[in-house]
C-alpha atoms as a PDB file:
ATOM      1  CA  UNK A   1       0.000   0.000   0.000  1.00  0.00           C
ATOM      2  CA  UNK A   2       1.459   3.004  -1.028  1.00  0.00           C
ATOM      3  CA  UNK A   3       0.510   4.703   2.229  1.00  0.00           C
ATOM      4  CA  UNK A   4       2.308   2.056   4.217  1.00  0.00           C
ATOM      5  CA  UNK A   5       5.831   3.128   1.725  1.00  0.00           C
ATOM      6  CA  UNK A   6       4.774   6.645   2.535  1.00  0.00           C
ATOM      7  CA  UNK A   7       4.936   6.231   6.211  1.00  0.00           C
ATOM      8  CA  UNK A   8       7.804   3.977   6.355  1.00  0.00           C
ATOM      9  CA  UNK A   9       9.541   6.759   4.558  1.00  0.00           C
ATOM     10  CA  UNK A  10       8.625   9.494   6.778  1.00  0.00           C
ATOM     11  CA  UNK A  11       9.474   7.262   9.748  1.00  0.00           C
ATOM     12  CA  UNK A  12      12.875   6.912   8.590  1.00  0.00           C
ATOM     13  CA  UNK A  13      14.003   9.688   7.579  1.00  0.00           C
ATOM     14  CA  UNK A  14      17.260  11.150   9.107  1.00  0.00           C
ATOM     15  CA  UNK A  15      15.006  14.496  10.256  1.00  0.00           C
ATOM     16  CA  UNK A  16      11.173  14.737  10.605  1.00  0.00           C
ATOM     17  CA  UNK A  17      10.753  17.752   8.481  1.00  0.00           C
ATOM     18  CA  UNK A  18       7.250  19.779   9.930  1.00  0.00           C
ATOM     19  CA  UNK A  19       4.985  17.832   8.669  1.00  0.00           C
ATOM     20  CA  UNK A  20       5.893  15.364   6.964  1.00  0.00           C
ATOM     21  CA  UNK A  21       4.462  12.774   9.917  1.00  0.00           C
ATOM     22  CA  UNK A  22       1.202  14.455   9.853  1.00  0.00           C
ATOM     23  CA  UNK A  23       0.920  14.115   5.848  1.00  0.00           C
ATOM     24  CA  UNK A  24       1.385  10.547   6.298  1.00  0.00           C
ATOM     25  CA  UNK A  25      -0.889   9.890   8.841  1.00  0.00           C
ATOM     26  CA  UNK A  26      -3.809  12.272   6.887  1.00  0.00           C
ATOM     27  CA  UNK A  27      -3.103  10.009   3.759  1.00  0.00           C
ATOM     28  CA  UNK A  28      -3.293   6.840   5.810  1.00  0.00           C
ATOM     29  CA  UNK A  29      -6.650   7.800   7.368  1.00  0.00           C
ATOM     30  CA  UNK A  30      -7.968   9.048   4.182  1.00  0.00           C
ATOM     31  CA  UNK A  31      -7.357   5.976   2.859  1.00  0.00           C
ATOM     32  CA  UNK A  32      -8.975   4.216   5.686  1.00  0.00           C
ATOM     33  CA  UNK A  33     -12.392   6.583   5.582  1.00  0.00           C
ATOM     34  CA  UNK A  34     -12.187   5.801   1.484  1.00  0.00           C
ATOM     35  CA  UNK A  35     -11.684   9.650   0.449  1.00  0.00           C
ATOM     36  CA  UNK A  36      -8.629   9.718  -1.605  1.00  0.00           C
ATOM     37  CA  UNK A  37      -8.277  11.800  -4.490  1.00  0.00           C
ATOM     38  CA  UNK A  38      -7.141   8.966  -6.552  1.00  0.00           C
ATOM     39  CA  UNK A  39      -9.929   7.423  -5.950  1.00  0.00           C
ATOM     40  CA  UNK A  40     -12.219  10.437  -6.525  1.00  0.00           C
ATOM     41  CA  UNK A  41     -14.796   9.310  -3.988  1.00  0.00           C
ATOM     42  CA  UNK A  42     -16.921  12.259  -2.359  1.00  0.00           C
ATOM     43  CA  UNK A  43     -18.811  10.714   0.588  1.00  0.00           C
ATOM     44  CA  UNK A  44     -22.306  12.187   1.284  1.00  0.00           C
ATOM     45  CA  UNK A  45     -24.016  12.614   4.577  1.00  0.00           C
ATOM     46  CA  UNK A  46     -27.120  10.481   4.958  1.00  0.00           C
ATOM     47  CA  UNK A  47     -29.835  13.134   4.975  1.00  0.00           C
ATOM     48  CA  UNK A  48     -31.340  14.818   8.330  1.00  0.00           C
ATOM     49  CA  UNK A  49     -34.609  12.639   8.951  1.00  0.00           C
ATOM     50  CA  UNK A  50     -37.315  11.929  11.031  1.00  0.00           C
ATOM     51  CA  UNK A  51     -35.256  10.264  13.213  1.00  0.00           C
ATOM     52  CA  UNK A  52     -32.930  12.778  13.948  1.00  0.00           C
ATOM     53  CA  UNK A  53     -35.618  15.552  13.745  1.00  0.00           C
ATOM     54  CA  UNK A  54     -37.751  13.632  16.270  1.00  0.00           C
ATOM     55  CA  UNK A  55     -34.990  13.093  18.973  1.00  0.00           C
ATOM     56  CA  UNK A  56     -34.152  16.699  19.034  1.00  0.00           C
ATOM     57  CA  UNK A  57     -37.647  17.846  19.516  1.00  0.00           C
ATOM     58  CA  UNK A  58     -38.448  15.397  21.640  1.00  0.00           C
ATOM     59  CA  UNK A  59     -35.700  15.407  24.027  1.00  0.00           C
ATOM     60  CA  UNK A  60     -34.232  12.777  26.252  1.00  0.00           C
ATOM     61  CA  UNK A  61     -36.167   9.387  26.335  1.00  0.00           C
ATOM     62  CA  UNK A  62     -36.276   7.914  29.779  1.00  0.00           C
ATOM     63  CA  UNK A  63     -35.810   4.438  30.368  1.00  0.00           C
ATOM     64  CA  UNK A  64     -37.231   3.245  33.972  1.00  0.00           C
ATOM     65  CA  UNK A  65     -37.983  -0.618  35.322  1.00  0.00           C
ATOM     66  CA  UNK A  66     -41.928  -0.664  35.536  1.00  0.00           C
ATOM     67  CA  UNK A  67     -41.691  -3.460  38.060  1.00  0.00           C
ATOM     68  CA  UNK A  68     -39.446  -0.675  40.344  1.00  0.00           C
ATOM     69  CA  UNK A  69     -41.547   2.433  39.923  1.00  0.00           C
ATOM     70  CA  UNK A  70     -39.461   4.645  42.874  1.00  0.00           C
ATOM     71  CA  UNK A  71     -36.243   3.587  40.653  1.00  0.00           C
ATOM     72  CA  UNK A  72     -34.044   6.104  39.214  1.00  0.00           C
ATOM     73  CA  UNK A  73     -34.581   7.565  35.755  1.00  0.00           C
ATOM     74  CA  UNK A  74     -31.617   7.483  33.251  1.00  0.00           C
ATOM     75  CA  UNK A  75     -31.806  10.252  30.620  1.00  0.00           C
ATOM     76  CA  UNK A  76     -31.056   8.020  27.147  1.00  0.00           C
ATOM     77  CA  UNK A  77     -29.009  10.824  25.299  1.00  0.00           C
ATOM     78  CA  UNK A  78     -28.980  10.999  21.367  1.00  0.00           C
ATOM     79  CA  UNK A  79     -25.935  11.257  19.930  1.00  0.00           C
ATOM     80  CA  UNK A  80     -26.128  14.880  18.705  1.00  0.00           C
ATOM     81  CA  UNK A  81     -27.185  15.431  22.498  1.00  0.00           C
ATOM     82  CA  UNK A  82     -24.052  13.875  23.778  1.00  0.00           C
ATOM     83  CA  UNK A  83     -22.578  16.518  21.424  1.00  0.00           C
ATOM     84  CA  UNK A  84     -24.176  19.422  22.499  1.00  0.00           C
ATOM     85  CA  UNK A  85     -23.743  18.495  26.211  1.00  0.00           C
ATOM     86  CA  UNK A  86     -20.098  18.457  25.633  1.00  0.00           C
ATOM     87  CA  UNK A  87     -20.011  21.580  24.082  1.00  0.00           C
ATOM     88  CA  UNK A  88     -22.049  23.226  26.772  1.00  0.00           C
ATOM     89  CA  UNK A  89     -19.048  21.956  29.623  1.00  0.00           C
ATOM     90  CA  UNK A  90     -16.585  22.951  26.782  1.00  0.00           C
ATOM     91  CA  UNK A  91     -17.857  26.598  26.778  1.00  0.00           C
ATOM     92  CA  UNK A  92     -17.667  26.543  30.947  1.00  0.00           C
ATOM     93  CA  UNK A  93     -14.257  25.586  31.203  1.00  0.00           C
ATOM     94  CA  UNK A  94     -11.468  27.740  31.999  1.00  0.00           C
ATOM     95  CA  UNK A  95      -8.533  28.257  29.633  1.00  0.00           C
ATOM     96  CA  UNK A  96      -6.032  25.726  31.136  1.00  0.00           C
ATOM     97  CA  UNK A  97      -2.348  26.520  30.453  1.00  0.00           C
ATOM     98  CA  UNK A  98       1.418  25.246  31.221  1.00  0.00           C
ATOM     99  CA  UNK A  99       4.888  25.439  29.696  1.00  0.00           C
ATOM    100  CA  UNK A 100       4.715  22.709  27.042  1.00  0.00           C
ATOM    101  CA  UNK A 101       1.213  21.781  24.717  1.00  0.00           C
ATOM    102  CA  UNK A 102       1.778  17.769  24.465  1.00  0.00           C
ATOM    103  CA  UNK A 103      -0.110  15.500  21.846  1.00  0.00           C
ATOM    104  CA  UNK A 104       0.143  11.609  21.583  1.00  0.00           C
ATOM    105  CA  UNK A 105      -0.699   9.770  18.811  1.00  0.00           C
ATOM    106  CA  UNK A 106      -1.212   5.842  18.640  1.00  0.00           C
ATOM    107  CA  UNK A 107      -1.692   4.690  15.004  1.00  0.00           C
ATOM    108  CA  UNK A 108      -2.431   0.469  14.731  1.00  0.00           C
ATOM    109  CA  UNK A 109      -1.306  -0.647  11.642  1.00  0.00           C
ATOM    110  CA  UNK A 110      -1.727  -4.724  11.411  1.00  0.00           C
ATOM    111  CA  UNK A 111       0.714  -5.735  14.573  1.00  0.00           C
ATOM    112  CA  UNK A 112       2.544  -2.562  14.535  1.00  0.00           C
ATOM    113  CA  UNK A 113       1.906   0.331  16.637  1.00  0.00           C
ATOM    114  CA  UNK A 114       3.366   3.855  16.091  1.00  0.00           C
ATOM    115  CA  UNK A 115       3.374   6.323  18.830  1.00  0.00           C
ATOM    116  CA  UNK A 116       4.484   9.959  18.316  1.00  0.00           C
ATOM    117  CA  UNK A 117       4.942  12.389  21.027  1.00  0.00           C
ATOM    118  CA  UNK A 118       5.106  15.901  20.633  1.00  0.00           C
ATOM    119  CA  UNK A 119       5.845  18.827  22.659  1.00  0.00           C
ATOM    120  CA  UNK A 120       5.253  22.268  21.578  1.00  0.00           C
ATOM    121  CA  UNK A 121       5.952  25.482  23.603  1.00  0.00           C
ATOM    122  CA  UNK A 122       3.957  29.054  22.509  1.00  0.00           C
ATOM    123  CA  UNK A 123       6.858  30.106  20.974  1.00  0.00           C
ATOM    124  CA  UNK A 124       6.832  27.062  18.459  1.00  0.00           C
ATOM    125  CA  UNK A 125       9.961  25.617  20.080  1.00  0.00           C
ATOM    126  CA  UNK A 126       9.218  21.822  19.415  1.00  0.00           C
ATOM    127  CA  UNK A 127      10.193  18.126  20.691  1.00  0.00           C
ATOM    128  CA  UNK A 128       9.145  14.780  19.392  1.00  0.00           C
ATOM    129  CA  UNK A 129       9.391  11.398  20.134  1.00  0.00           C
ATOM    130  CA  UNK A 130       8.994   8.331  17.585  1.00  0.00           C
ATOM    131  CA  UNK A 131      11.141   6.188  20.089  1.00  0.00           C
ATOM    132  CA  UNK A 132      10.033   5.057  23.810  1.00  0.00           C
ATOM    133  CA  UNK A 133      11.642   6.954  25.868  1.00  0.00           C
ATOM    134  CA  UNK A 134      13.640   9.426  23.730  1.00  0.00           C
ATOM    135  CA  UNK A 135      13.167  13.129  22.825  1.00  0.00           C
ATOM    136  CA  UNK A 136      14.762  15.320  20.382  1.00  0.00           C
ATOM    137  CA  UNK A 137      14.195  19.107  19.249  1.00  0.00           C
ATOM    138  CA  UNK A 138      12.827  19.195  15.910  1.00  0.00           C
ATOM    139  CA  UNK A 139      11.992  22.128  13.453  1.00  0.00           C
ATOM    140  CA  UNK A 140       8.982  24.368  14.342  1.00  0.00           C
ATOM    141  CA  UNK A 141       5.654  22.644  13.062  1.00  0.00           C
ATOM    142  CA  UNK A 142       2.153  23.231  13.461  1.00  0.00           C
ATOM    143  CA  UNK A 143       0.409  22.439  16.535  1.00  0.00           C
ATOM    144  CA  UNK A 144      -2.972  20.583  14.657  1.00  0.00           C
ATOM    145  CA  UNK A 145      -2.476  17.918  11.938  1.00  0.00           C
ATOM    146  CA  UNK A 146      -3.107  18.387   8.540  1.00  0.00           C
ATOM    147  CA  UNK A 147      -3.189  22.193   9.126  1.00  0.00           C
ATOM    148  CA  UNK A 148      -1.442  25.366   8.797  1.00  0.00           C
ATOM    149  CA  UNK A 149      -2.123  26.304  12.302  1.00  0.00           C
ATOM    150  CA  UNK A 150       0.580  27.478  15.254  1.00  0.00           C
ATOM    151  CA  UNK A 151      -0.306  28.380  18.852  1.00  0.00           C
ATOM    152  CA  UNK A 152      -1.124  31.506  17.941  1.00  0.00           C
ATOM    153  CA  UNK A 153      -3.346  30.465  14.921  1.00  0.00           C
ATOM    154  CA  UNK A 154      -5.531  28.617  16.980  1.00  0.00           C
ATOM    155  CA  UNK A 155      -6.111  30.776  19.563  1.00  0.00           C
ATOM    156  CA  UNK A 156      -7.661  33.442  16.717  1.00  0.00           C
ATOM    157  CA  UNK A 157      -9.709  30.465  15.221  1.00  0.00           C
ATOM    158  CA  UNK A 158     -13.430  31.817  15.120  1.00  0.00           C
ATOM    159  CA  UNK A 159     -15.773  30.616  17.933  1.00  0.00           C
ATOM    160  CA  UNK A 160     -19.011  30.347  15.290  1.00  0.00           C
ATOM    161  CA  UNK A 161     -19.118  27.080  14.046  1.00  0.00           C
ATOM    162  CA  UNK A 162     -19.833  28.193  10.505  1.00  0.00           C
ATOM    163  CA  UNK A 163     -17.373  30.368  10.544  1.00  0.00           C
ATOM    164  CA  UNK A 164     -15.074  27.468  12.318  1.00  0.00           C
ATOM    165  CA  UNK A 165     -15.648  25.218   9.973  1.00  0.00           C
ATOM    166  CA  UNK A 166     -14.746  27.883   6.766  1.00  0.00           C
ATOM    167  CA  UNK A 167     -11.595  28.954   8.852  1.00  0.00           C
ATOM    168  CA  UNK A 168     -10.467  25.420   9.629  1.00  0.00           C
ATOM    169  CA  UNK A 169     -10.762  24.428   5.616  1.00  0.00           C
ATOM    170  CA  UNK A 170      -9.118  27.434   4.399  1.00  0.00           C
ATOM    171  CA  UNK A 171      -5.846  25.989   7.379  1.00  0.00           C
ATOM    172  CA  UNK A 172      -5.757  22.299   5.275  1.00  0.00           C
ATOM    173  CA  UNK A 173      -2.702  22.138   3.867  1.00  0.00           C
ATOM    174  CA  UNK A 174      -3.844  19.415   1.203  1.00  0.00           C
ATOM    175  CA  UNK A 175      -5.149  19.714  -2.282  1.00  0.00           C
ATOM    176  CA  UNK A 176      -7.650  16.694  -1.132  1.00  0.00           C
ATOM    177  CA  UNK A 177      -9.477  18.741   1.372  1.00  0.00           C
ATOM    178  CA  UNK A 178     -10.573  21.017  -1.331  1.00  0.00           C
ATOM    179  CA  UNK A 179     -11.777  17.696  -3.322  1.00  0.00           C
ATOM    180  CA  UNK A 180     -13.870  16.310  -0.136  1.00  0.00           C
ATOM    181  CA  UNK A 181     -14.243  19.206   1.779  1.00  0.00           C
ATOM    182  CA  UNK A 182     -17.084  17.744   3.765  1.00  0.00           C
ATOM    183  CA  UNK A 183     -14.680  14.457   5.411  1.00  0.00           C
ATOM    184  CA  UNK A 184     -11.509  17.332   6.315  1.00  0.00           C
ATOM    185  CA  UNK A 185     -13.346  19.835   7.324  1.00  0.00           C
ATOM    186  CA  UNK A 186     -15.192  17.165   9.787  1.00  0.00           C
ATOM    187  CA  UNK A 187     -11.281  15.199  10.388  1.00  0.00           C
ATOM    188  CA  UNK A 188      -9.884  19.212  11.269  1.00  0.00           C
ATOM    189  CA  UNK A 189     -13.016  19.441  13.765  1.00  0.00           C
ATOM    190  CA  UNK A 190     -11.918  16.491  15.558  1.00  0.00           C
ATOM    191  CA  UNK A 191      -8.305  17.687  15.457  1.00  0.00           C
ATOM    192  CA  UNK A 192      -9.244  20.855  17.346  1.00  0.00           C
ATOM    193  CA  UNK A 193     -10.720  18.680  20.011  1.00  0.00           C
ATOM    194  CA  UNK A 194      -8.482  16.195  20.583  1.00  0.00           C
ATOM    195  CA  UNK A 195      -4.770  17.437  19.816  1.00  0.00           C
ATOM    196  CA  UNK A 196      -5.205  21.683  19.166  1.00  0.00           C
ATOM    197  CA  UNK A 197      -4.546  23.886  22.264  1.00  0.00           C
ATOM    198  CA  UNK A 198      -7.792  25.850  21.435  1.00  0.00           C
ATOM    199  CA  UNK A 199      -9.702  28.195  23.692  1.00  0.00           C
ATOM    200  CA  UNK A 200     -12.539  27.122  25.484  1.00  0.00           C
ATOM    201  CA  UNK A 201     -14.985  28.957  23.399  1.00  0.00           C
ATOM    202  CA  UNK A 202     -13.414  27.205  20.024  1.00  0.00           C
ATOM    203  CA  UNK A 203     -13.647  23.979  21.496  1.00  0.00           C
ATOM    204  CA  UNK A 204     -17.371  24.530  22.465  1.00  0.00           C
ATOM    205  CA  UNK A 205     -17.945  25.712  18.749  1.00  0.00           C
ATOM    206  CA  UNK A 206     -16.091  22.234  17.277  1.00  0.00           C
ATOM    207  CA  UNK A 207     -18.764  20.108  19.299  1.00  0.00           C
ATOM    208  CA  UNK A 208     -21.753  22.362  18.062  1.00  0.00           C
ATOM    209  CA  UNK A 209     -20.644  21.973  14.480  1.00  0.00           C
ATOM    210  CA  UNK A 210     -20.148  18.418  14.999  1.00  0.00           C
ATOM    211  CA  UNK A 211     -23.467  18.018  16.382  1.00  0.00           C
ATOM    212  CA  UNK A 212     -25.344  19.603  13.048  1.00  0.00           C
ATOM    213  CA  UNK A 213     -24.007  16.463  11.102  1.00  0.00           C
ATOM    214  CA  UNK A 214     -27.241  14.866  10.047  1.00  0.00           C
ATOM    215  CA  UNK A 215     -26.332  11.198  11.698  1.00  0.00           C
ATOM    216  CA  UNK A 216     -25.026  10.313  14.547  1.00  0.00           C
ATOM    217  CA  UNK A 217     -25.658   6.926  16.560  1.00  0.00           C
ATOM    218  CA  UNK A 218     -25.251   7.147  19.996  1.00  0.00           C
ATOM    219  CA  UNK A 219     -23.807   3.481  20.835  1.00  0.00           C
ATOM    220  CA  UNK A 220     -23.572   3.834  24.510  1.00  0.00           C
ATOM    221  CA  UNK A 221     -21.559   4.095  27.260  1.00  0.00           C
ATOM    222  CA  UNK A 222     -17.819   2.874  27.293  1.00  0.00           C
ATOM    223  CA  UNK A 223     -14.709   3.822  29.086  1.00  0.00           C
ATOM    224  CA  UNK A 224     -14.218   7.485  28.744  1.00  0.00           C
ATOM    225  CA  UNK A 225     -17.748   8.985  27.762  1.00  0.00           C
ATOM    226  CA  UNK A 226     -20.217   8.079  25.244  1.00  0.00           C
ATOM    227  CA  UNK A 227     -19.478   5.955  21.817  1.00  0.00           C
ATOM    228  CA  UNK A 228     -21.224   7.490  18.768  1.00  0.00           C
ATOM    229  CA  UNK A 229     -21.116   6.149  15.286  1.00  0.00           C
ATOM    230  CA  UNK A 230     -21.224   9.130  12.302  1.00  0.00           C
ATOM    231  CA  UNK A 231     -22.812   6.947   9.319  1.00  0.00           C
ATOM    232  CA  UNK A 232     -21.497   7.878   5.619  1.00  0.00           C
ATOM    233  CA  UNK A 233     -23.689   7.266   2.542  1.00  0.00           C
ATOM    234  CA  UNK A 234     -22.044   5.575  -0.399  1.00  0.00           C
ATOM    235  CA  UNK A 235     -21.872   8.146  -3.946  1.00  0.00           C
ATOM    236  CA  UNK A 236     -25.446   7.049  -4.946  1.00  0.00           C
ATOM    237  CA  UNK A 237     -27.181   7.588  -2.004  1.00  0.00           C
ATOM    238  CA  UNK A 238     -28.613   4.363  -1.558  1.00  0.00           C
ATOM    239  CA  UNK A 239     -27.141   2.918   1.662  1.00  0.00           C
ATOM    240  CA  UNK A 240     -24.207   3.494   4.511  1.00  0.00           C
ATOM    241  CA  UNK A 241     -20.641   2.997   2.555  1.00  0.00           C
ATOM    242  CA  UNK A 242     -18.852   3.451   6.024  1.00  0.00           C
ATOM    243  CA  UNK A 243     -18.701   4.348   8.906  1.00  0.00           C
ATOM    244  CA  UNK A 244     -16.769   6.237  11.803  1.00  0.00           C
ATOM    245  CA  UNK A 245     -16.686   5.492  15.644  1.00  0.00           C
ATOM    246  CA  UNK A 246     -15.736   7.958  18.277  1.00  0.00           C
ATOM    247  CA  UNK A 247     -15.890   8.496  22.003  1.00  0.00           C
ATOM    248  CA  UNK A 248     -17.348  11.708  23.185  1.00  0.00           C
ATOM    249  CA  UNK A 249     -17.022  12.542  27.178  1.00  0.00           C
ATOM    250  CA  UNK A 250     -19.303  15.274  27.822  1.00  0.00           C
ATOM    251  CA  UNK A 251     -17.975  16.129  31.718  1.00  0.00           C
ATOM    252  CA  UNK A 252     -14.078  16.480  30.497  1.00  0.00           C
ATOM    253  CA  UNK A 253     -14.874  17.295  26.668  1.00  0.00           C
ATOM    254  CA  UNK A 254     -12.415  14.854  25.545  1.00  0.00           C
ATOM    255  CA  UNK A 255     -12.765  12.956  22.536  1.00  0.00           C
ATOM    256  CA  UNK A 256     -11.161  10.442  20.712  1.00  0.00           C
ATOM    257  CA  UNK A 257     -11.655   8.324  16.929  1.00  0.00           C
ATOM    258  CA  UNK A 258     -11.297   4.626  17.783  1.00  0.00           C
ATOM    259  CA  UNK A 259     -11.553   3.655  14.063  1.00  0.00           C
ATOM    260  CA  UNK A 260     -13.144   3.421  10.342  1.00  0.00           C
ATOM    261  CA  UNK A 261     -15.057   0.151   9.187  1.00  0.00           C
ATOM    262  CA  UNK A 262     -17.030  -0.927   5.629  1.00  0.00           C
ATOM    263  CA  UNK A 263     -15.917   2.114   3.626  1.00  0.00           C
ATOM    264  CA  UNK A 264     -15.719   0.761  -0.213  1.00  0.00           C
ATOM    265  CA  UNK A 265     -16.976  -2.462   0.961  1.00  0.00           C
ATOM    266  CA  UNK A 266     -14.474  -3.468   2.457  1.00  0.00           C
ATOM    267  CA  UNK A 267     -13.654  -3.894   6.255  1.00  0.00           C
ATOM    268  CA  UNK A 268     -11.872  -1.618   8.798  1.00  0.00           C
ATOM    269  CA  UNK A 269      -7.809  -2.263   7.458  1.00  0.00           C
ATOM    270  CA  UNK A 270      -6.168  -0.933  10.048  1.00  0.00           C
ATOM    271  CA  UNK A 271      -6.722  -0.631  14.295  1.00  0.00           C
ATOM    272  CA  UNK A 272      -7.987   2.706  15.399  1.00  0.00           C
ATOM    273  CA  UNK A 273      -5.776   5.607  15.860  1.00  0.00           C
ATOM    274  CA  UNK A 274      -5.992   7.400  19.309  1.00  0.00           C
ATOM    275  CA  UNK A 275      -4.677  10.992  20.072  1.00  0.00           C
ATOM    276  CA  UNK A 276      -4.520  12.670  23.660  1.00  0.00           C
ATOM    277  CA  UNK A 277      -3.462  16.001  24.326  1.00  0.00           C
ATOM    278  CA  UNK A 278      -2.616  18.602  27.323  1.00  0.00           C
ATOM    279  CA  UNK A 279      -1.322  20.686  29.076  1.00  0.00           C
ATOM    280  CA  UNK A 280       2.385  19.978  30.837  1.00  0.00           C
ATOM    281  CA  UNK A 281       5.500  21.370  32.608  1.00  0.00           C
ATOM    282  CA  UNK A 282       7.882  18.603  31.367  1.00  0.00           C
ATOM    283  CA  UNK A 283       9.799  16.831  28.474  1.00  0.00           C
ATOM    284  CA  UNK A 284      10.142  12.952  29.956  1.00  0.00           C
ATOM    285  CA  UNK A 285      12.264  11.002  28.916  1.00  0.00           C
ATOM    286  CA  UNK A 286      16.154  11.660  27.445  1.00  0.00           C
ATOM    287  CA  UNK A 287      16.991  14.692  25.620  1.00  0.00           C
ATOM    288  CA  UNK A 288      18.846  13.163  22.453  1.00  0.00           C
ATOM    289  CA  UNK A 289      19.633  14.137  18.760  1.00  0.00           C
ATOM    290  CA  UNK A 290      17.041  12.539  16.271  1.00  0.00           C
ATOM    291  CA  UNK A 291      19.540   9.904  15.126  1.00  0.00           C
ATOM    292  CA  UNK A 292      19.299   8.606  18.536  1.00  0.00           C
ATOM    293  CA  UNK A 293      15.878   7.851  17.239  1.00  0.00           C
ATOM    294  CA  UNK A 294      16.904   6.468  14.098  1.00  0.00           C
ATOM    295  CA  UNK A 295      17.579   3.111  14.886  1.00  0.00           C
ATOM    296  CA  UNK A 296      14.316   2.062  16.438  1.00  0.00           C
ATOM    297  CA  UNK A 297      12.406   3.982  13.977  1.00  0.00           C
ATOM    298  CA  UNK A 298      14.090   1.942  10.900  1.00  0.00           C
ATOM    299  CA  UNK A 299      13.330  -1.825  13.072  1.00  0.00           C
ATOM    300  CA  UNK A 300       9.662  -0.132  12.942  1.00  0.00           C
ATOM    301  CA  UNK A 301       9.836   0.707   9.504  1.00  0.00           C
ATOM    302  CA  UNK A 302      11.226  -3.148   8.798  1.00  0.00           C
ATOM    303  CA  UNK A 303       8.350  -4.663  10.399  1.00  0.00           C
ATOM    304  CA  UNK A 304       5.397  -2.344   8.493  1.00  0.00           C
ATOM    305  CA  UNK A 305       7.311  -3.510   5.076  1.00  0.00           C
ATOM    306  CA  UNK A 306       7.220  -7.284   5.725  1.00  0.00           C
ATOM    307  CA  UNK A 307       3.615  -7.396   6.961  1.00  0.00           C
ATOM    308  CA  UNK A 308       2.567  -5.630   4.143  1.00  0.00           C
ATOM    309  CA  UNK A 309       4.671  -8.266   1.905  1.00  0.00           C
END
């Protein structure tokens, strides 16, 4: 797979240029959700119906034992409620800060895992880590994937989510988001909430936007919030091509994609890929120069290539 080559490239290369890591990650997920150029697929959302309609108007439906009738109610929370919950906590939150913004990414690929650290002061100043334990200072990069953005852009990103989503489309730094704008410009929403150091008022609009998308499963509960499924209709129209799962935790606003499945057919080829992201003081781990790195990164590389052979 000529995402795989891509990757094992990037990962062993004698310098991590900006972004070269986040371009091969974008093209490795866009190959996963089925919206590569060269494939010239343009997924459409499944249409806002009754369903949808009916569980915003209606509310919460409460589920209660009839054979315990003093037994506690349990709000059952659509999934576009789960989103608006979290962006209602989102908006309440203070601005959190510290010395270093820190992402984490865990990409499954077959029986290889890749984990990237990064650690990115305001000033742009920035550390990474493709190698347990290890950290070396890299060139300046941005601080959200498949974006344009730095600190500073993200803290002027618009707090409308209109407006947020024309901002965050105009950031993409690939000609493919302009050929499915509707998949990035969802992917870069999820990127501000799970690896961009934006303001609490940006973060709120992110959730909002995400919950206008016209379906969304709510799954239910799992470790770390709420599991929703966002359902994609294949290019005629005529029935779900594929599929995305995420977890959504409307007290700490966190969210995370576990993973694609069914897109072209076909089923989910790779494990989910997980990103955290916060606030720290620190850089663990040993301060070394990237060819420190090097040698783990190529035994990584060697073991993508032969399960792909």
């Amino acid at each position: 797979m000529d995402d795989l080559k891509m990757l094992g490239t990037a990962l062993a290369g004698p310098e991590p240029s900006a972004d070269v890591v986040d371009r091969s990650r974008h093209r490795l997920q866009n190959a996963m959700r089925g919206g590569s150029a060269e494939r010239g697929r343009r997924k459409r959302w499944i249409a806002a119906g009754v369903g949808l309609t009916a569980a915003a108007a209606a509310g919460a439906v409460v589920v209660s034992d009839p054979s315990a009738p003093e037994a506690k109610k349990e709000p059952v929370l659509s999934g576009r409620q789960v989103m608006l919950a979290a962006a209602t906590t989102a908006a309440a939150k203070p601005a959190a800060t510290g010395t270093y913004w820190h992402t984490k990414l865990v990409l499954t690929m077959g029986k290889v895992t890749h984990v990237t650290e990064t650690w990115t002061r305001r000033d742009g100043a920035t550390w990474l880590s493709g190698a347990p334990g290890l950290v070396s200072r890299v060139a300046k990069r941005p601080v959200m994937s498949g974006s344009d953005l730095d600190f500073a852009g993200v803290q002027r990103l618009p707090t409308d989510p209109d407006r947020l989503k024309a901002g965050l489309l105009k950031s993409a730094r690939y000609p493919a988001a302009r050929e499915n704008p509707q998949l990035w410009t969802i992917n870069l929403l999820q990127s501000v909430l799970s690896e961009a150091p934006a303001p609490p008022q940006v973060r709120a609009a992110a959730y909002r936007a995400l919950a206008a998308l016209p379906h969304i499963d709510n799954l239910g509960r799992t470790a770390g919030g709420y599991r929703l499924k966002i359902s994609f209709m294949n290019d005629s129209g005529t029935h779900v091509d594929g599929t995305e799962t995420i977890v959504v935790d409307p007290k700490s606003t966190r969210l995370r994609v576990e993973g694609w499945g069914g897109f072209g057919g076909g089923p989910n080829p790779f494990g989910p890929s997980q990103t955290t992201s916060g606030w720290t003081d620190t850089l663990p781990g040993r301060i070394v120069p990237w060819s420190s790195q090097k040698p783990y990164i190529e035994k990584e590389n060697q073991q993508l290539k032969a399960q792909n052979h």
